[in-house]
C-alpha atoms as a PDB file:
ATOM      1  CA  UNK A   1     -33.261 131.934 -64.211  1.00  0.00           C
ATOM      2  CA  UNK A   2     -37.134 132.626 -62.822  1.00  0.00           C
ATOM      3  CA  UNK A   3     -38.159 129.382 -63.555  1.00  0.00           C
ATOM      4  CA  UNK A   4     -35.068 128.085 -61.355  1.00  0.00           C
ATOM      5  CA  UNK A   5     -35.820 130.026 -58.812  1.00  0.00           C
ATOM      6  CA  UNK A   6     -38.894 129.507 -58.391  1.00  0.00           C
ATOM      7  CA  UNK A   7     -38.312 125.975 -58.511  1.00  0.00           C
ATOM      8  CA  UNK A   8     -35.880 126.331 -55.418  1.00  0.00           C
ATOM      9  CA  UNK A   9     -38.495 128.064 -53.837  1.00  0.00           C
ATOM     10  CA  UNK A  10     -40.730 125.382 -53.850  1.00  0.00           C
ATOM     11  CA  UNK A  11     -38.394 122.947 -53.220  1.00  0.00           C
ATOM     12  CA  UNK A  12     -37.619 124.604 -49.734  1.00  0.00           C
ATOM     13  CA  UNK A  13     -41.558 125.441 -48.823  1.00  0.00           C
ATOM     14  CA  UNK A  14     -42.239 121.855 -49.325  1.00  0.00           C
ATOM     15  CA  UNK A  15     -39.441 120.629 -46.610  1.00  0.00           C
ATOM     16  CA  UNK A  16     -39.866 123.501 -44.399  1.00  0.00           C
ATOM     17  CA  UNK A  17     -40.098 122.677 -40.344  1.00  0.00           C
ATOM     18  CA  UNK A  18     -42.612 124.158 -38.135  1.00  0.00           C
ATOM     19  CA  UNK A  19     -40.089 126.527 -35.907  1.00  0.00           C
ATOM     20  CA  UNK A  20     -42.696 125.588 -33.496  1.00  0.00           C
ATOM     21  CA  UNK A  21     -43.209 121.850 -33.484  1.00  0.00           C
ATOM     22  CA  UNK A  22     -41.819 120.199 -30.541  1.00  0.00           C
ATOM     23  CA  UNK A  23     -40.675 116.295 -30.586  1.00  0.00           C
ATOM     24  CA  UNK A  24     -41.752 113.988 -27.644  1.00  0.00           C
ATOM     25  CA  UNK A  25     -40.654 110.289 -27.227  1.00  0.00           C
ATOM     26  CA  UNK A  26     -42.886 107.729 -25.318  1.00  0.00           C
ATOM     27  CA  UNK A  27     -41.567 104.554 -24.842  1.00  0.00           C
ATOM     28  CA  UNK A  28     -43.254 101.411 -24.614  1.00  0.00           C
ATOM     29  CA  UNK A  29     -42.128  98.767 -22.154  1.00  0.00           C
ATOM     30  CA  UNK A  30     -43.790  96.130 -19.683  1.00  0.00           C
ATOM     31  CA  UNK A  31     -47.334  96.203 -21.808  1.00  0.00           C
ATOM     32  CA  UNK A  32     -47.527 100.117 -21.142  1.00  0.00           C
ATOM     33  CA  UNK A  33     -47.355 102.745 -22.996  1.00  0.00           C
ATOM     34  CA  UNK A  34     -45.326 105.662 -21.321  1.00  0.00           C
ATOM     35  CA  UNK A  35     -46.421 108.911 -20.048  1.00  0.00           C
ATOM     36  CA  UNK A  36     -48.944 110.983 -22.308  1.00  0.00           C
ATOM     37  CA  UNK A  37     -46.746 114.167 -23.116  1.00  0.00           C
ATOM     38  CA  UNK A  38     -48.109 117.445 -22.216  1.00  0.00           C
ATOM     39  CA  UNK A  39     -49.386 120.315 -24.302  1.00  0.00           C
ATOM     40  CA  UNK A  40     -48.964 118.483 -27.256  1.00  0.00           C
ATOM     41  CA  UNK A  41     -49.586 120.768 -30.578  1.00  0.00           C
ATOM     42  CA  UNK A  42     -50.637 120.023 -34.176  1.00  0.00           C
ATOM     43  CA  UNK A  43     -47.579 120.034 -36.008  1.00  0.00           C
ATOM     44  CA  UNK A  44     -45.542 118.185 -33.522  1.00  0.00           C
ATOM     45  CA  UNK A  45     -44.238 114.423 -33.625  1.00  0.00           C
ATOM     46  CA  UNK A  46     -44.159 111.546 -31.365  1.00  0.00           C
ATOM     47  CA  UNK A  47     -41.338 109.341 -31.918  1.00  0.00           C
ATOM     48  CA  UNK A  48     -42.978 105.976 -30.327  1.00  0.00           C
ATOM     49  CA  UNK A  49     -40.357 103.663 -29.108  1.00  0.00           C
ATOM     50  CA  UNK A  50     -40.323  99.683 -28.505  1.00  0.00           C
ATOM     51  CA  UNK A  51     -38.251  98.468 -25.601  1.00  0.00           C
ATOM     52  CA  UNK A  52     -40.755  96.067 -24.895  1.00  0.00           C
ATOM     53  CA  UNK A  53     -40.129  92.392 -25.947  1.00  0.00           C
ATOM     54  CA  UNK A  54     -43.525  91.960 -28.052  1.00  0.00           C
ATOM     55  CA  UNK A  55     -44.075  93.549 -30.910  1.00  0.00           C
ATOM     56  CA  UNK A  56     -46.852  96.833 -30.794  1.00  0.00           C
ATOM     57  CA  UNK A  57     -48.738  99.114 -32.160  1.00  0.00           C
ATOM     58  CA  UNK A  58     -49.250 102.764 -31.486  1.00  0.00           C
ATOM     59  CA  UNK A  59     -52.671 103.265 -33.396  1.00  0.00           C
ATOM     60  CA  UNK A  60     -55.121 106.192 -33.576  1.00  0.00           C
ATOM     61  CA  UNK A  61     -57.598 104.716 -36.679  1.00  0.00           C
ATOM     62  CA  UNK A  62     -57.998 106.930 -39.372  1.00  0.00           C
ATOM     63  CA  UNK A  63     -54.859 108.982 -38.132  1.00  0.00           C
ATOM     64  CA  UNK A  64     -51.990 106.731 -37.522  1.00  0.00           C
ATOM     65  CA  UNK A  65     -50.885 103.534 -37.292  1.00  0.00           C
ATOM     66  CA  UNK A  66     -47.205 102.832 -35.979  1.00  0.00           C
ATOM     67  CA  UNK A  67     -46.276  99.001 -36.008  1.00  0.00           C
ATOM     68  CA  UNK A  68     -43.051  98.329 -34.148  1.00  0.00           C
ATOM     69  CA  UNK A  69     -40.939  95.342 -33.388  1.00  0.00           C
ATOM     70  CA  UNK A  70     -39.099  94.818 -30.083  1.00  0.00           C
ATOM     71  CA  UNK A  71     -36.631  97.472 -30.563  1.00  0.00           C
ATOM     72  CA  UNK A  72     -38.006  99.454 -33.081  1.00  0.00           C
ATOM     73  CA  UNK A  73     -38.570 102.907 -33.647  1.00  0.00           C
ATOM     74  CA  UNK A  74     -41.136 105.620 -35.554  1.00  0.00           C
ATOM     75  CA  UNK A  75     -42.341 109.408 -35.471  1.00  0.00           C
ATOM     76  CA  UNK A  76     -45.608 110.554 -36.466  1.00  0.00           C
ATOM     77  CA  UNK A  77     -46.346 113.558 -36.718  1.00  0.00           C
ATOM     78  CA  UNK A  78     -49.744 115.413 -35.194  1.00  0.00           C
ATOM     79  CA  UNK A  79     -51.745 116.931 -38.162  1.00  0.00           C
ATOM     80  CA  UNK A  80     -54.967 117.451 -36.089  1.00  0.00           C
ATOM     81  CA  UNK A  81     -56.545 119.612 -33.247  1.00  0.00           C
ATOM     82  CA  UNK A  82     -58.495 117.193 -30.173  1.00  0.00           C
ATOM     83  CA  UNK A  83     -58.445 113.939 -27.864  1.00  0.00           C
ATOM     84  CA  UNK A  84     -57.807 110.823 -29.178  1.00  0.00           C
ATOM     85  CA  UNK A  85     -57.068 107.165 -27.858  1.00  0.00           C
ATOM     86  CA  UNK A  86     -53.827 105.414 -29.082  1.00  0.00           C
ATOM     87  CA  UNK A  87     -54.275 101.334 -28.812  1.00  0.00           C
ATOM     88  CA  UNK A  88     -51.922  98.916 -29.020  1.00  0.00           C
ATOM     89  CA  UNK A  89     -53.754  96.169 -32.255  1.00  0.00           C
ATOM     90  CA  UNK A  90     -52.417  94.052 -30.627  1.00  0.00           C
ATOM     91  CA  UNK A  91     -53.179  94.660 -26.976  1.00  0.00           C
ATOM     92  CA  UNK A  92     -56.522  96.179 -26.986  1.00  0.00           C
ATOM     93  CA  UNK A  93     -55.852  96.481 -23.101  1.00  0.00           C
ATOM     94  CA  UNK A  94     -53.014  99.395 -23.937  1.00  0.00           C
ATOM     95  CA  UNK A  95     -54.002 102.802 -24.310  1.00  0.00           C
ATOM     96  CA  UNK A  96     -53.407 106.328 -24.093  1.00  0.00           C
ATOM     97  CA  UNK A  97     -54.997 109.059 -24.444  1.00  0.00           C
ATOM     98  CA  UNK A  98     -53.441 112.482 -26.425  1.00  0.00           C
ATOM     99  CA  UNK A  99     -54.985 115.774 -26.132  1.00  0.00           C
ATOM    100  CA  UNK A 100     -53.729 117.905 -28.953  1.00  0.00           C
ATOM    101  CA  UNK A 101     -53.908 121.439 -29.014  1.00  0.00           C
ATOM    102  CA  UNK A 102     -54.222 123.789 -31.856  1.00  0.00           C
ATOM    103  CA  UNK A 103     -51.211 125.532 -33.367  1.00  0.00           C
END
C-alpha cells in the first residue's frame, strides 16, 4: 500500500504545472516574427506558430530549437532566467529578442 502510494506521488510531482506559468503565442507571418511577449517568466511556454508560407525556425542555440512548416505549430517552454535572441536558421535576418525573468 506505501509503496503504491508513494508511487502515485511521484507520478503526480513529475507532471505537476507551474500554477504560475503563463502561455504566450507569437506568430510568424510575412518573414517576421510577432511581437516579443512581455514579462515573460522561467517556467512559462511560447507556443511559436507558422502562418507564414516558408518553413522556420524559432531558435535560441543551446536552449531551443523549434522547426516549423507552413502551418505548423510548437511550445517550448522557458527553463532559464535572461535575454536571449531567437533566429530564424533559416532567415538569419529574423530575430527577436526575449527577456526572461526569474520565477
Amino acid at each position: 500500500m506505501i509503496t503504491k502510494l508513494l508511487t502515485l506521488l511521484l507520478l503526480a510531482s513529475t507532471f505537476a504545472v507551474d500554477a504560475n506559468a503563463a502561455n504566450y503565442v507569437v506568430k510568424i507571418s510575412n518573414m517576421k516574427f510577432g511581437p516579443a511577449p512581455v514579462n515573460l517568466k522561467v517556467g512559462d511556454t511560447i507556443e511559436w506558430e507558422n502562418d507564414d508560407m516558408f518553413r522556420h525556425t524559432a531558435t535560441v542555440k543551446g536552449v531551443f530549437d523549434a522547426d516549423l512548416n507552413p502551418g505548423a505549430k510548437q511550445t517550448v517552454t522557458l527553463h532559464k532566467a535572461g535575454i536571449v535572441s531567437a533566429i530564424c536558421r533559416y532567415h538569419p535576418n529574423m530575430t527577436l529578442k526575449l527577456s526572461v525573468g526569474g520565477k
